[in-house]
Protein backbone atom coordinates (compact mmCIF):
# COMPACT_ATOMS: atom_id res chain seq x y z
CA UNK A 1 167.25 -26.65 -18.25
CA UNK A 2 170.13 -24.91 -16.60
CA UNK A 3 173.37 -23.90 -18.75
CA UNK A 4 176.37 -24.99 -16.65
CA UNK A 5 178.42 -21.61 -16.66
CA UNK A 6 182.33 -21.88 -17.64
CA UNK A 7 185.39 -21.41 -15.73
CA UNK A 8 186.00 -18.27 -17.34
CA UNK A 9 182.72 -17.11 -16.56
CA UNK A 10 183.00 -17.59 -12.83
CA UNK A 11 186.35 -15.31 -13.11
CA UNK A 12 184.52 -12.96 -14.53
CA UNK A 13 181.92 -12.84 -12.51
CA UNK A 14 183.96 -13.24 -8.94
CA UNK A 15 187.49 -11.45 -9.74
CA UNK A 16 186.89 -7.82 -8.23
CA UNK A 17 185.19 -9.98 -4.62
CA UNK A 18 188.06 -12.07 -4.64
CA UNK A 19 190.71 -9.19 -5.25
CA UNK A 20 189.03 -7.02 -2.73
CA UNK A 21 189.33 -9.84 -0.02
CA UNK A 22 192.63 -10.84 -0.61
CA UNK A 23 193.44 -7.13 -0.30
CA UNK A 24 191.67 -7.02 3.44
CA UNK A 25 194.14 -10.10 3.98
CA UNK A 26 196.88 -8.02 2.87
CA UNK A 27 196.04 -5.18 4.94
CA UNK A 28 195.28 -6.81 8.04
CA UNK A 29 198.99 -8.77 7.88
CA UNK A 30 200.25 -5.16 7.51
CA UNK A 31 198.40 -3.68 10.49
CA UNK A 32 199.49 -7.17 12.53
CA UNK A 33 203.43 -6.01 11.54
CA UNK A 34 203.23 -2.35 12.00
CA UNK A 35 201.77 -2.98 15.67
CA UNK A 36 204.03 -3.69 18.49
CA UNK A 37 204.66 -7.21 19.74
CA UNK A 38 204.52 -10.64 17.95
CA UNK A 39 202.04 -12.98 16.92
CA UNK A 40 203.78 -15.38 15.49
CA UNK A 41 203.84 -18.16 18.25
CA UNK A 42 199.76 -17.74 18.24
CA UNK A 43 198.12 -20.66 17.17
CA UNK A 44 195.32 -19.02 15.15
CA UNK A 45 198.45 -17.38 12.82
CA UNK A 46 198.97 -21.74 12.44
CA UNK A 47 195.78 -21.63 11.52
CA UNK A 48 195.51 -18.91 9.04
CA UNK A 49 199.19 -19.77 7.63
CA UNK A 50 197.85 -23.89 6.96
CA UNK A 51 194.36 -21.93 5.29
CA UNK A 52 196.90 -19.89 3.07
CA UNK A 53 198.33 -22.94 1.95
CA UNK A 54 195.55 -24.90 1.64
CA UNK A 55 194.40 -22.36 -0.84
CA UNK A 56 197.11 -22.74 -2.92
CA UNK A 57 196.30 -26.42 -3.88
CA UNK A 58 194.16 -26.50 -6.93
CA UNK A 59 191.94 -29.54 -5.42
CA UNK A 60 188.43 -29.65 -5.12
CA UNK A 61 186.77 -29.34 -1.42
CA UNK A 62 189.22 -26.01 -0.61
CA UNK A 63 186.41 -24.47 0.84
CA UNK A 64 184.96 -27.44 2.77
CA UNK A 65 188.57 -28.03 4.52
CA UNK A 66 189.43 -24.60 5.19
CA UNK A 67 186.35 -24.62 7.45
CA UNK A 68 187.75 -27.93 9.22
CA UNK A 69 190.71 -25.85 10.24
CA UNK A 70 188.91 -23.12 11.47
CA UNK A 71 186.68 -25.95 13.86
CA UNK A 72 186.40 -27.68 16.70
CA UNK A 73 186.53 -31.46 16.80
CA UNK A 74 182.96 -32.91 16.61
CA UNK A 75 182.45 -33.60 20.81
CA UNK A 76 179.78 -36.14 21.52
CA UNK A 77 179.05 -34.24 25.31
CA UNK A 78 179.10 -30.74 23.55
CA UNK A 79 175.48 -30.07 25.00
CA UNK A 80 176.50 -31.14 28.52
CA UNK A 81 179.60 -29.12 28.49
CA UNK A 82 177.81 -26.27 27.32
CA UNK A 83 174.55 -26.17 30.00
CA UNK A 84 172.63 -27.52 27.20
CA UNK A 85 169.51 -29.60 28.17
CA UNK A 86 168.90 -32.19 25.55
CA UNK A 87 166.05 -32.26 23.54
């Protein structure tokens, strides 16, 4: 019988993974303003700026739509657009 493990536990246990990515964030928005030009018309900054907020909502299923913003629509034809041959 498996122990469900507690909230704290999981902070424990993920902290230093989740500081150390949220530091690569960090220093890839610095290397994005120290470089010349502007990226803030870009769509994939939308992107990551609507996955930073979706982050902050303390709902369940974060993870599940912050991979629906980083997708395409679901395309019936996808094979045929690709060169795909059915199967």
């Amino acid at each position: 019988m498996t122990v469900p493990i507690t909230a704290d536990e999981v902070l424990n246990r993920e902290f230093l993974e989740v500081r150390a990515r949220l530091l690569e964030v960090a220093a890839a928005f610095d290397r994005m303003d120290r470089a010349s030009g502007n990226v803030a018309g870009d769509a994939r900054m939308d992107k990551i700026r609507q996955a930073l907020q979706l982050l902050q909502d303390s709902e369940l299923g974060r993870a599940e739509e912050l991979q629906l913003i980083f997708s395409r629509p679901y395309n019936d034809n996808w094979q045929a657009e690709l060169g795909i041959e059915a199967r």
